[in-house]
N, C-alpha and C. Protein backbone atom coordinates (compact mmCIF):
# COMPACT_ATOMS: atom_id res chain seq x y z
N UNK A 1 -7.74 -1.69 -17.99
CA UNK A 1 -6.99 -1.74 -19.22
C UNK A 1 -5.67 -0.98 -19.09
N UNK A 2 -5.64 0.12 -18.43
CA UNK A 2 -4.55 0.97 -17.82
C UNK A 2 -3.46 -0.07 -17.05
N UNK A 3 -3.60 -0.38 -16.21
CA UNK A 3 -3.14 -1.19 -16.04
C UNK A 3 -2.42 -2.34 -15.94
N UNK A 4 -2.97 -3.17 -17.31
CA UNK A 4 -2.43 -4.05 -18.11
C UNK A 4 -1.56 -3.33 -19.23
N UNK A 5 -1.97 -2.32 -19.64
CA UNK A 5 -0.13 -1.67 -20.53
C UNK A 5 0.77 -1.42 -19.34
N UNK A 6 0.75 -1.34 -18.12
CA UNK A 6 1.41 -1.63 -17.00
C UNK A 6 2.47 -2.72 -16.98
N UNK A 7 1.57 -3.59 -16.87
CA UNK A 7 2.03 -5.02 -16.43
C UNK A 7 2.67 -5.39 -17.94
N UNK A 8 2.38 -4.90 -19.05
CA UNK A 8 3.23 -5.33 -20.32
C UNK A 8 4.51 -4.40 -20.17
N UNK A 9 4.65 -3.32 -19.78
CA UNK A 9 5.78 -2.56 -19.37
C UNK A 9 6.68 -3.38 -18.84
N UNK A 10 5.96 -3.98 -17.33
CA UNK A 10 6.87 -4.59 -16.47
C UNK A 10 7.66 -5.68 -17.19
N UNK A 11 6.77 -6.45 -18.22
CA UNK A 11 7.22 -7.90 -18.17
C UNK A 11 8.91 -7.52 -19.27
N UNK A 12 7.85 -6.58 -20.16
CA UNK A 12 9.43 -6.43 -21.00
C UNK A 12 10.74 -5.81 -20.50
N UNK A 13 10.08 -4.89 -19.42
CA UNK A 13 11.73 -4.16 -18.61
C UNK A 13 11.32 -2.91 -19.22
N UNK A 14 11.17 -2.20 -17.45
CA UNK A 14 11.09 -0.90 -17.47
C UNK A 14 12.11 0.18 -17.61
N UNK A 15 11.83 0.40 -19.44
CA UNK A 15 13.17 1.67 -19.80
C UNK A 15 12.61 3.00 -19.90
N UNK A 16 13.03 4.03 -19.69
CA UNK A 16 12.37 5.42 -20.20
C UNK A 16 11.74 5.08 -21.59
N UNK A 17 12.33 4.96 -22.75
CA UNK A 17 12.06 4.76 -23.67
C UNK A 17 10.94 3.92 -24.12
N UNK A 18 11.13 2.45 -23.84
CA UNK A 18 9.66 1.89 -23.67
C UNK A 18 8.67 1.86 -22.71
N UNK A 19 8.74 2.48 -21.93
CA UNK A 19 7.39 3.16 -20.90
C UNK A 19 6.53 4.48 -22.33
N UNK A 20 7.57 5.06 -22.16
CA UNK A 20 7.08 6.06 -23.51
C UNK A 20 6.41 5.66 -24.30
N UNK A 21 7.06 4.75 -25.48
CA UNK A 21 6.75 4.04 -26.29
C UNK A 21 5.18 3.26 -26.07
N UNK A 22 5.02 2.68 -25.08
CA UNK A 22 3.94 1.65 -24.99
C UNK A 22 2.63 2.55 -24.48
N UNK A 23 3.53 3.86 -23.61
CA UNK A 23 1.86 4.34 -22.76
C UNK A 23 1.61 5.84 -24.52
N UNK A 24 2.35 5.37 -25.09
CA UNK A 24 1.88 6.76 -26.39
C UNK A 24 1.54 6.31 -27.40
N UNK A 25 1.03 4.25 -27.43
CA UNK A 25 0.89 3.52 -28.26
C UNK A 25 -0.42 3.14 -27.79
N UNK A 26 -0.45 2.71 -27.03
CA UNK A 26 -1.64 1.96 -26.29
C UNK A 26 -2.11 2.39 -25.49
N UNK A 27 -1.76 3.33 -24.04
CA UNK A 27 -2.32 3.66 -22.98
C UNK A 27 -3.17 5.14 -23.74
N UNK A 28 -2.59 5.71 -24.78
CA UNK A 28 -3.11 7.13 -24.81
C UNK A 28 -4.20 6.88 -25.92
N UNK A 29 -4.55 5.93 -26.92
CA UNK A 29 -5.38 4.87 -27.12
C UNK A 29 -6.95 4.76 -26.77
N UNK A 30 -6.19 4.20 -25.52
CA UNK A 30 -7.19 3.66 -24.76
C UNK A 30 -7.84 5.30 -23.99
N UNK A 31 -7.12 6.03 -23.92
CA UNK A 31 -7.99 7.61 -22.93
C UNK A 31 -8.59 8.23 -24.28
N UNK A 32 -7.92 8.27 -25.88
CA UNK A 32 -8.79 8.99 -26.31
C UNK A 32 -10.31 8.01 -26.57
N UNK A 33 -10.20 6.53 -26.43
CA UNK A 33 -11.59 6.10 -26.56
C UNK A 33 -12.58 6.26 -25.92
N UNK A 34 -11.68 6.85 -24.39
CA UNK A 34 -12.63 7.09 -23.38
C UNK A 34 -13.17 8.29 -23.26
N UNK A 35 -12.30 9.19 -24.42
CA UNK A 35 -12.90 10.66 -24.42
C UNK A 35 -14.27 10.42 -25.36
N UNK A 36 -13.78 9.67 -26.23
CA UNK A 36 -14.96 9.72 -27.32
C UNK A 36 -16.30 9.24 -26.92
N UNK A 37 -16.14 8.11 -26.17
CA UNK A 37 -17.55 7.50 -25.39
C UNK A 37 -17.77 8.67 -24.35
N UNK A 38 -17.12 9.70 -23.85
CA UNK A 38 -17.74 10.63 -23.11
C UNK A 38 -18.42 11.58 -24.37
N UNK A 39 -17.74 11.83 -25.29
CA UNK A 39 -18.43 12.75 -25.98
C UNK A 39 -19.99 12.34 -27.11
N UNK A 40 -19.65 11.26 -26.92
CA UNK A 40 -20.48 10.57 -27.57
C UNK A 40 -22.13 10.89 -26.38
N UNK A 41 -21.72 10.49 -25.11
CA UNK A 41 -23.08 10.15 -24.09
C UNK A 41 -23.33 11.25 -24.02
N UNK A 42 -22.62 12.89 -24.59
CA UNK A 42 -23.09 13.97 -23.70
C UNK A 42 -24.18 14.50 -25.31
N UNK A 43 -23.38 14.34 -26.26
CA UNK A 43 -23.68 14.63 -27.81
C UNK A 43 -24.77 13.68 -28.57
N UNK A 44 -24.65 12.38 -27.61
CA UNK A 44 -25.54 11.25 -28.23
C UNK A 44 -25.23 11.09 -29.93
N UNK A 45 -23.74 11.87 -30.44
CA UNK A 45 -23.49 11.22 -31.69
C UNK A 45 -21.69 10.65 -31.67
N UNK A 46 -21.85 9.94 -31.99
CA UNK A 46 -20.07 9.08 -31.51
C UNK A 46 -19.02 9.80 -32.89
N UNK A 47 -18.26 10.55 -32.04
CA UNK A 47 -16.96 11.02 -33.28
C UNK A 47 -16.46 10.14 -33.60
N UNK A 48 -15.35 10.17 -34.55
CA UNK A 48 -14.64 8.98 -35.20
C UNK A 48 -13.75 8.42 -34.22
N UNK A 49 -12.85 7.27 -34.34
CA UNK A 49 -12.30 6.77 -33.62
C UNK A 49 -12.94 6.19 -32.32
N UNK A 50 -14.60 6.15 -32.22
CA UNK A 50 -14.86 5.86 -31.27
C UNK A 50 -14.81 4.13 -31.12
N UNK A 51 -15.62 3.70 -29.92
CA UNK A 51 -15.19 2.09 -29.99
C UNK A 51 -16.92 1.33 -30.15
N UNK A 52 -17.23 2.23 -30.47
CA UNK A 52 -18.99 1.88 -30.35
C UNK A 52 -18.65 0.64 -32.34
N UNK A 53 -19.46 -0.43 -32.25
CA UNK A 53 -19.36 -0.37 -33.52
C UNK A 53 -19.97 -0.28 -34.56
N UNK A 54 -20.08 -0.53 -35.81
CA UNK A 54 -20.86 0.60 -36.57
C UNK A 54 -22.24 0.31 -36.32
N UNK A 55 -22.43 1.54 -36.78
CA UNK A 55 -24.03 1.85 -37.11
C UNK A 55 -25.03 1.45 -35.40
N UNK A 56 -23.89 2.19 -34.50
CA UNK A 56 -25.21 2.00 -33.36
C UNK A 56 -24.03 3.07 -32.00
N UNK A 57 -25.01 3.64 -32.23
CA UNK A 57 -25.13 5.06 -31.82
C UNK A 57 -25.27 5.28 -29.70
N UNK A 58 -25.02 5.97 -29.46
CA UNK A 58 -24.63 5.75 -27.87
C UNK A 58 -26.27 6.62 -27.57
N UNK A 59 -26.62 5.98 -26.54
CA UNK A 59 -28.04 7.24 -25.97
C UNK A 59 -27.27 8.40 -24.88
N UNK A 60 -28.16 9.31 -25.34
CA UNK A 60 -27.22 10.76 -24.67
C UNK A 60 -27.87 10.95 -23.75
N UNK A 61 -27.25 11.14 -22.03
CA UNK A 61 -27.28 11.29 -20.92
C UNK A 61 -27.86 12.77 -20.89
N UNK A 62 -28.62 12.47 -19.81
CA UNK A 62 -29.58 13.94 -19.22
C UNK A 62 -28.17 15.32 -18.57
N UNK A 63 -28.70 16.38 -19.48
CA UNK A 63 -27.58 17.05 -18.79
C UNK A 63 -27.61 17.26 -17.36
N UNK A 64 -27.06 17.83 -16.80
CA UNK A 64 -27.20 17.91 -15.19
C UNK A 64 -26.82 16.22 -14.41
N UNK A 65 -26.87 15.36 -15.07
CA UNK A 65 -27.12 13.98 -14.50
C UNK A 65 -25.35 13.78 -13.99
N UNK A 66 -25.02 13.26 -12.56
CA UNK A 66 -23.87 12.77 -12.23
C UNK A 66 -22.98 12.58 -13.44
N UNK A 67 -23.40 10.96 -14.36
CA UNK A 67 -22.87 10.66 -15.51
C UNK A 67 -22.87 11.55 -16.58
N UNK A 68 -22.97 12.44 -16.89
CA UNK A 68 -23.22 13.57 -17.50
C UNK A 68 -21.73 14.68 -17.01
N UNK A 69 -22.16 15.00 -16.12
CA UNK A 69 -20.89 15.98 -15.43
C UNK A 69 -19.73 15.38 -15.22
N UNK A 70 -19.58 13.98 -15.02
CA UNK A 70 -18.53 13.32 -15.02
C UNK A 70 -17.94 12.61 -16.64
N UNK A 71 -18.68 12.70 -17.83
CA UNK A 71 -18.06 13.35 -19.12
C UNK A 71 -17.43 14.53 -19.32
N UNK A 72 -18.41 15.18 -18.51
CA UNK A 72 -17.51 16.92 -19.44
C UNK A 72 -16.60 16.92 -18.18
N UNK A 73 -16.61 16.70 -17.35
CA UNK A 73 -15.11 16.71 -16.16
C UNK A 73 -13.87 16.05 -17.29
N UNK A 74 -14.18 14.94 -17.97
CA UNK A 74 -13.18 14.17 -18.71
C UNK A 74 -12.54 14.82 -19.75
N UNK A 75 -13.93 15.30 -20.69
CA UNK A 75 -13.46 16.09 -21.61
C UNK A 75 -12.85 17.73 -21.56
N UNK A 76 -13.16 18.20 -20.48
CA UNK A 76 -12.02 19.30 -20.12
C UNK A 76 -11.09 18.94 -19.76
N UNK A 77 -11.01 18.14 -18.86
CA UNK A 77 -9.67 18.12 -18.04
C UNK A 77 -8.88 16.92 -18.81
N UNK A 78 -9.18 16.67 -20.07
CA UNK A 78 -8.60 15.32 -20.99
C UNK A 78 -6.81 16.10 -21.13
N UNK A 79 -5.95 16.86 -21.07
CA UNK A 79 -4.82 17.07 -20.95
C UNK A 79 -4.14 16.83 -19.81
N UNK A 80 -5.00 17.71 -18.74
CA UNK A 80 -4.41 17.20 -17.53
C UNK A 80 -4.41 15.96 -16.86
N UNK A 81 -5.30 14.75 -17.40
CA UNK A 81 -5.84 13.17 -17.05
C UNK A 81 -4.61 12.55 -17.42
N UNK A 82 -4.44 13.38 -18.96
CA UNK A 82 -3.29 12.53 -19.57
C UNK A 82 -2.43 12.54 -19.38
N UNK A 83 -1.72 14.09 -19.01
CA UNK A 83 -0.29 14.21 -18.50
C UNK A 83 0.86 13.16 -18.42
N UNK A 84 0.37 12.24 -17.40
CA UNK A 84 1.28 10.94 -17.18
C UNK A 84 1.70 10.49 -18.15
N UNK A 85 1.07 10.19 -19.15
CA UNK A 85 1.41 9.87 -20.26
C UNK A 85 2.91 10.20 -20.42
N UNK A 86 3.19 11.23 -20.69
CA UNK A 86 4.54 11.87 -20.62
C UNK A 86 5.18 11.30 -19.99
N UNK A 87 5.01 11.43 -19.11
CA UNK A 87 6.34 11.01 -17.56
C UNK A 87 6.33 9.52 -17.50
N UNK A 88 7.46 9.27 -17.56
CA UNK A 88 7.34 7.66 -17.53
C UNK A 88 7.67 7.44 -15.89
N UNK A 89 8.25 8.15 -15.08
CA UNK A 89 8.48 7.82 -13.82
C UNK A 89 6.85 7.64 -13.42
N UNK A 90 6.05 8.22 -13.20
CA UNK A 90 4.83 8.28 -12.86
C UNK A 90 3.83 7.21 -12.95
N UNK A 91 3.57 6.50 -11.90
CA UNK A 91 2.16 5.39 -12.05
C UNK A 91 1.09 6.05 -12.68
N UNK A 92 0.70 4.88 -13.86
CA UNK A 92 -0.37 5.18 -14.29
C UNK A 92 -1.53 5.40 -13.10
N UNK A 93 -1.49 4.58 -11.85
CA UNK A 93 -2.74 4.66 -10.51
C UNK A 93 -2.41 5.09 -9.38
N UNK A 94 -3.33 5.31 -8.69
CA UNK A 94 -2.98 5.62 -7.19
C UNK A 94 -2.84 4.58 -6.35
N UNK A 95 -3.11 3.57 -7.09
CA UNK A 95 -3.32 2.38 -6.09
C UNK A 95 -3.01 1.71 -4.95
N UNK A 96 -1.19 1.96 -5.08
CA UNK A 96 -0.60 1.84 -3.97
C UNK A 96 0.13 3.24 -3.08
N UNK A 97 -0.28 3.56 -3.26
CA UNK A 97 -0.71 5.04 -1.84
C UNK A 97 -1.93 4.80 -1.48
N UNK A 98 -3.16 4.41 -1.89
CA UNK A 98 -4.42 4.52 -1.50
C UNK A 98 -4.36 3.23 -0.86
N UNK A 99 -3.81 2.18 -1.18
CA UNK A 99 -3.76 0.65 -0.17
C UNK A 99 -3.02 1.31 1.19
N UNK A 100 -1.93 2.28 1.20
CA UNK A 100 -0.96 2.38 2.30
C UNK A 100 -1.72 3.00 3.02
N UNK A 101 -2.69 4.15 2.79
CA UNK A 101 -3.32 4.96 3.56
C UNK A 101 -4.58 3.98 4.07
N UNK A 102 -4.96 2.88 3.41
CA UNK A 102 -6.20 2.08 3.91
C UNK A 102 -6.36 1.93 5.45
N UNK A 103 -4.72 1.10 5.31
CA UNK A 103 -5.03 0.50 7.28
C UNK A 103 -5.09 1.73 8.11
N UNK A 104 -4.73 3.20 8.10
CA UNK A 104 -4.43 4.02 8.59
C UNK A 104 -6.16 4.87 8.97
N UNK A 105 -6.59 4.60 7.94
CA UNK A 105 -8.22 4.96 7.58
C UNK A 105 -8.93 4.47 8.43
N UNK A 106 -8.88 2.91 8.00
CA UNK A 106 -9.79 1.67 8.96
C UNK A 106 -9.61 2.03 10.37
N UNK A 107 -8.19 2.00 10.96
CA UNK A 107 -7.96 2.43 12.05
C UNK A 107 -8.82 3.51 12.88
N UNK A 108 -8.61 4.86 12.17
CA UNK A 108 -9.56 5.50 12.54
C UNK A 108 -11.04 5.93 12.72
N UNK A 109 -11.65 5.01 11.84
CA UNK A 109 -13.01 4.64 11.94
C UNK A 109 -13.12 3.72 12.95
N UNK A 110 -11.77 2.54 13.07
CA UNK A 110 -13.09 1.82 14.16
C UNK A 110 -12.49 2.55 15.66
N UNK A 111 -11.44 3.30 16.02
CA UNK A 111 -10.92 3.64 17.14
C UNK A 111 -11.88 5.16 17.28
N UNK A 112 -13.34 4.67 17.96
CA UNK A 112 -13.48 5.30 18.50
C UNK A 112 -13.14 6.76 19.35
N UNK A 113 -12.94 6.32 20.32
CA UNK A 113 -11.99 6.69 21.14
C UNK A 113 -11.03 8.35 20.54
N UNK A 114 -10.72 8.36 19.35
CA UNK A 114 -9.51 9.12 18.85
C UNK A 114 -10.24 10.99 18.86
N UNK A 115 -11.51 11.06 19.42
CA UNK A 115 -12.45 11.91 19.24
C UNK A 115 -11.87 12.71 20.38
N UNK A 116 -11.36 12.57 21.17
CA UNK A 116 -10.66 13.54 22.46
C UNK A 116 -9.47 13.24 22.32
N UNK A 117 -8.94 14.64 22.82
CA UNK A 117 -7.48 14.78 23.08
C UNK A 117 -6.90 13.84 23.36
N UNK A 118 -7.36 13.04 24.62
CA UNK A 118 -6.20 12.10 25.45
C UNK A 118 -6.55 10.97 24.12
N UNK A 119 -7.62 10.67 23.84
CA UNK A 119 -7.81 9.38 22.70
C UNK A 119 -6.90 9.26 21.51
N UNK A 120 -6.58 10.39 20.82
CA UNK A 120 -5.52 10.95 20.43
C UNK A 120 -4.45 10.25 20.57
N UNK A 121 -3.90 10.88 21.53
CA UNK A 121 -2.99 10.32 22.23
C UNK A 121 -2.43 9.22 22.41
N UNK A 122 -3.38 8.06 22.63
CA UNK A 122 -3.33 6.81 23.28
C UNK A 122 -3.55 6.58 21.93
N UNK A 123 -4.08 6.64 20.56
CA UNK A 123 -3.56 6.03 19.53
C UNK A 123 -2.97 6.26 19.05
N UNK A 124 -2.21 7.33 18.94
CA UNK A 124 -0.43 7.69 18.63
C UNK A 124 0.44 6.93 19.27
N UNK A 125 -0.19 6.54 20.63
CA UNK A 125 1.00 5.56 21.47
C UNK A 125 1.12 4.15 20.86
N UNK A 126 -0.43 3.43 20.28
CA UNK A 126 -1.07 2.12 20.13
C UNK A 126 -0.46 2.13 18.20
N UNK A 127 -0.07 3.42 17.61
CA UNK A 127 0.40 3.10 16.61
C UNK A 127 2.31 3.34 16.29
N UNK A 128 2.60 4.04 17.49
CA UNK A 128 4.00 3.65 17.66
C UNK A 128 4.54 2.58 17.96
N UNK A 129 3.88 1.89 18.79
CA UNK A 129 4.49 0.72 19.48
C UNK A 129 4.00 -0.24 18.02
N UNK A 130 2.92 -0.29 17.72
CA UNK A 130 3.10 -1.26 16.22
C UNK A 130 3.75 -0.64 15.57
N UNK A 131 4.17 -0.08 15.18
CA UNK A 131 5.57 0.44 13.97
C UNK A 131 6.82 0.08 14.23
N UNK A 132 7.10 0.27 15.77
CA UNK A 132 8.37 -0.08 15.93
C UNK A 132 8.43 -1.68 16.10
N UNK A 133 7.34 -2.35 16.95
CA UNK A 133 7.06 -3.57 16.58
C UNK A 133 7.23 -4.12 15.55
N UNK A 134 6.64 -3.26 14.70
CA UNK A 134 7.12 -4.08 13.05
C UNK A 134 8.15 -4.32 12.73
N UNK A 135 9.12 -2.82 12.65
CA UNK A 135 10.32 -2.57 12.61
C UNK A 135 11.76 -3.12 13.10
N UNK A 136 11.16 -4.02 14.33
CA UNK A 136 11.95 -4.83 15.41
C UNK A 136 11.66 -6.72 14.82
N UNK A 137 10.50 -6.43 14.06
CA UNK A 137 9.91 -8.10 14.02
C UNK A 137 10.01 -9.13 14.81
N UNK A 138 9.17 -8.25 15.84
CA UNK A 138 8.24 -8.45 16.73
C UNK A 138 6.98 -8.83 16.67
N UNK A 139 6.14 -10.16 17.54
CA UNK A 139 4.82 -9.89 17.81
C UNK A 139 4.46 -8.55 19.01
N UNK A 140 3.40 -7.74 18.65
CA UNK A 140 2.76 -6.96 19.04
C UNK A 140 2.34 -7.22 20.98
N UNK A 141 2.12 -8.43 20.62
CA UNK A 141 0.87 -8.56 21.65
C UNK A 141 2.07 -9.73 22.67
N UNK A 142 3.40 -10.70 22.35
CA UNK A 142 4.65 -10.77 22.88
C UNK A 142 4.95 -9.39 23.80
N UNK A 143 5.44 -8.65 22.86
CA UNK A 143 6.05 -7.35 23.30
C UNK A 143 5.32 -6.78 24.74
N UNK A 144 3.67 -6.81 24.36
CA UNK A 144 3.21 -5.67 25.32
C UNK A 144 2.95 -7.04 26.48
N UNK A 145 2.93 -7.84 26.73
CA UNK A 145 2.65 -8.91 28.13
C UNK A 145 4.00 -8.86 28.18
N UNK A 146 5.36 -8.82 27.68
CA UNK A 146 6.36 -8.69 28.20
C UNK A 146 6.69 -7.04 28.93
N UNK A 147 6.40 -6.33 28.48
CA UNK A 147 6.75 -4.82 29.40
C UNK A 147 4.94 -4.88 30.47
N UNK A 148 4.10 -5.52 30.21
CA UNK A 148 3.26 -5.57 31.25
C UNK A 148 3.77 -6.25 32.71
N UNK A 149 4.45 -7.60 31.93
CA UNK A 149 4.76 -8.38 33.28
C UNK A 149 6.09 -7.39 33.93
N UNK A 150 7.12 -6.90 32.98
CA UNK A 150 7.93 -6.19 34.04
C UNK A 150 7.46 -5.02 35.27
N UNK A 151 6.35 -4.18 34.41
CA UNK A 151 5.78 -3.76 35.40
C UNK A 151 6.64 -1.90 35.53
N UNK A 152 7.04 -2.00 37.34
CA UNK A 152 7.66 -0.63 37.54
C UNK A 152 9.17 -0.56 36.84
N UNK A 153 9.57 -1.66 36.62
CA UNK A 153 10.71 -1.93 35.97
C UNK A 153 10.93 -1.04 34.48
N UNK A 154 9.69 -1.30 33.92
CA UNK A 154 9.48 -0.86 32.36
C UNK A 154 9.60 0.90 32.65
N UNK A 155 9.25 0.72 33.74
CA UNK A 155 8.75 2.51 34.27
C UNK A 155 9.97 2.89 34.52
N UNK A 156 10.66 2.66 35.30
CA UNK A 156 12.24 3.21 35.76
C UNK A 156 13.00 3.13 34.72
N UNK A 157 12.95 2.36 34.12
CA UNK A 157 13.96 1.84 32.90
C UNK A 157 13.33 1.67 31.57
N UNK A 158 12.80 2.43 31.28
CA UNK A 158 12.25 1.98 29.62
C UNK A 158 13.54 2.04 28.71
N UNK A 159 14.31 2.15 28.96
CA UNK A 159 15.58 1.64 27.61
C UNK A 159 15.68 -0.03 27.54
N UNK A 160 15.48 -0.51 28.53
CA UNK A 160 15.75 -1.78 28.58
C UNK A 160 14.39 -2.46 28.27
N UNK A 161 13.15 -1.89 27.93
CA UNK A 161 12.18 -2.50 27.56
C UNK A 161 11.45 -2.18 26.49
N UNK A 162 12.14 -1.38 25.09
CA UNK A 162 11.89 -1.25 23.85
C UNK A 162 11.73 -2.11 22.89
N UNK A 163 10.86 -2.20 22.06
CA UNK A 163 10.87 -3.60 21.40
C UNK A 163 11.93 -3.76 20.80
N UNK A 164 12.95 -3.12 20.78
CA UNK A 164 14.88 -3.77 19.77
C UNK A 164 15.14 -4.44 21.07
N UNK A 165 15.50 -3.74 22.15
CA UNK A 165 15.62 -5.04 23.40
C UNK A 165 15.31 -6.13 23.06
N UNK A 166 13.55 -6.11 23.12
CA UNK A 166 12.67 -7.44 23.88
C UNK A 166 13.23 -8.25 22.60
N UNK A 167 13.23 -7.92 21.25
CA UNK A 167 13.82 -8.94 20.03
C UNK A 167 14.91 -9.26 20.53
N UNK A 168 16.08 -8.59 20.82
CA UNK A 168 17.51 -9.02 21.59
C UNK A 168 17.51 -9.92 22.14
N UNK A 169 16.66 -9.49 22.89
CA UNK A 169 16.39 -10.84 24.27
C UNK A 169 15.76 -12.14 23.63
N UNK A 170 14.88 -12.02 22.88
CA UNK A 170 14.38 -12.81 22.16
C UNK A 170 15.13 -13.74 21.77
N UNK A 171 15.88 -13.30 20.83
CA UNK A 171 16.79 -13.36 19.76
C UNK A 171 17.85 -14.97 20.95
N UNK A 172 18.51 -13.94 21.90
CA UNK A 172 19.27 -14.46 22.95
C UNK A 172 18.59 -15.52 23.65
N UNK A 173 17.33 -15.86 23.77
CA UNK A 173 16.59 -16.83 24.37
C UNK A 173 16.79 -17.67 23.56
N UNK A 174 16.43 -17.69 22.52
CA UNK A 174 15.95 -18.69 21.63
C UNK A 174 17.44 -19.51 21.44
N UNK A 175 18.32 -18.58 21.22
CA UNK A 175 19.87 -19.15 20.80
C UNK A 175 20.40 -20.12 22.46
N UNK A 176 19.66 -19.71 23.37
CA UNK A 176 20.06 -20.25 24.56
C UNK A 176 19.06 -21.67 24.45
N UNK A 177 17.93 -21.60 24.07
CA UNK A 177 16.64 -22.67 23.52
C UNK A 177 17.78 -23.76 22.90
N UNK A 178 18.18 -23.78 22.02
CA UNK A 178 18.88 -24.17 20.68
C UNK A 178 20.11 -25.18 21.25
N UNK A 179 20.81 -23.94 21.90
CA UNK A 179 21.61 -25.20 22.93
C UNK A 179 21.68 -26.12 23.48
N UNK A 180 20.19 -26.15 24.09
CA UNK A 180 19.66 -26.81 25.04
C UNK A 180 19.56 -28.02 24.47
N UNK A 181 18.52 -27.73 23.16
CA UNK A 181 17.90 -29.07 22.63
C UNK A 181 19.14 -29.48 22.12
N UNK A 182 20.30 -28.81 21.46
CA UNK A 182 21.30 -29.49 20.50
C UNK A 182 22.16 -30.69 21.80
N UNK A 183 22.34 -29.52 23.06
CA UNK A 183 22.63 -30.59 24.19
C UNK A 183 22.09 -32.04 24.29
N UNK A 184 20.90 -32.21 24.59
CA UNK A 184 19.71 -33.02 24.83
C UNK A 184 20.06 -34.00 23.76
N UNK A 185 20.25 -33.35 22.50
CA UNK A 185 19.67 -34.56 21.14
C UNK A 185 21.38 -35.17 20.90
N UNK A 186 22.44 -34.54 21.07
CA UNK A 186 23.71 -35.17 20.10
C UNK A 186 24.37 -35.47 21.34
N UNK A 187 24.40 -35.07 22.83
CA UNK A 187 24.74 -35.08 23.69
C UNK A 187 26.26 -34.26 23.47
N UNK A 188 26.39 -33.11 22.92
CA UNK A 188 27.16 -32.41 22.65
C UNK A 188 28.14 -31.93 23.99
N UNK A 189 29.51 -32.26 24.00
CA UNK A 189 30.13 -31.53 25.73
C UNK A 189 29.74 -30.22 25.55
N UNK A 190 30.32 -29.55 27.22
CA UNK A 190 29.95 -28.25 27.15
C UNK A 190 30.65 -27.64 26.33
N UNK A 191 31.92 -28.19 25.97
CA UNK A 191 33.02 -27.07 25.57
C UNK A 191 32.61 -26.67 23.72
N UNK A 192 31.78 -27.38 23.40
CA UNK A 192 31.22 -27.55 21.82
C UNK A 192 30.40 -26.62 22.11
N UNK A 193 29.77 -26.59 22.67
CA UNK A 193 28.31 -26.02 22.62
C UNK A 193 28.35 -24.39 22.83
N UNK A 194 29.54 -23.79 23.27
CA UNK A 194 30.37 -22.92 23.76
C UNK A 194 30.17 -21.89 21.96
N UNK A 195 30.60 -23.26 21.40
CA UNK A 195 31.04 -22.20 19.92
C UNK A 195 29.49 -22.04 19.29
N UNK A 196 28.44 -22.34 19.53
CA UNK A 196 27.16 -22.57 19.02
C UNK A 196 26.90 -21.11 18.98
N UNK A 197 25.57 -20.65 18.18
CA UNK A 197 25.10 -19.13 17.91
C UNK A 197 24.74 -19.01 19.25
């Protein structure tokens, strides 16, 4: 539900003013209902404003119980939950930091390996070269059979075998590709083909 006063933010155009407006209309709303259904499960009697509707009463949770402690977590900390409210710069979620940190997570669960020093290592190397890969828009797995096949070459000279190169080169192949076929298909002279990308 958070969320969706989100996405009504977005659609109308995100101003200081109506971020304000909508999350101190509706979003803060919606947290005190959620205080009340907490106070309701811990009290087993629903204060006003709650969303229960009439005449039927919430059953009250065992104290000590997870769901239990995770009411009164709400209802203390109901100022600091809300805070955002205020700040309109501020996502209502974590959502996208917690997606960015995902692949980074996964990674390290399935890479083994990262449990010793040198493992470490070798996936600091296995996540540089995809970053800059990315960064270059590059395939990954292009890139590394191209500095494999160079070989001692890559070794003496790694400036010339960074993935901004290998795209360069890329880049320069393909435009040399292009020629070729434009040659082939219009029968273009050389001296045309000269001005081509």
């Amino acid at each position: 539900m958070l969320s969706q006063v989100g996405a009504v933010i977005d659609t109308q155009g995100r101003t200081h003013q109506k971020v304000l407006k909508l999350r101190s209309r509706y979003a803060r709303m919606i947290w005190v209902a959620m205080k009340n259904r907490c106070i309701a499960a811990i009290t087993g009697k629903a204060p006003r404003q709650s969303t229960y509707p009439a005449g039927n009463n919430s059953n009250r949770w065992p104290p000590g119980s997870n769901p239990y402690l995770a009411a009164q977590y709400v209802i203390n900390h109901f100022d600091e939950l809300t805070l955002r409210l205020s700040y309109p710069r501020l996502d209502p979620t974590n959502n996208g930091r917690e997606r960015a940190l995902r692949t980074g997570k996964c990674m390290l669960n399935s890479s083994k390996f990262r449990k010793t020093k040198r493992g470490r290592v070798t996936l600091d190397i296995l996540r540089t070269i995809n970053a800059t890969c990315t960064a270059a828009g590059v395939d990954i797995t292009d890139y590394l059979r191209f500095v494999f096949i160079a070989g001692n070459k890559a070794k003496f000279h790694p400036e010339d075998y960074t993935s901004f190169e290998f795209a360069k080169k890329k880049k320069t192949a393909s435009c040399r590709n292009l020629r070729e076929i434009l040659t082939l298909l219009f029968y273009i002279p050389q001296c045309q083909t000269e001005c081509l990308p």
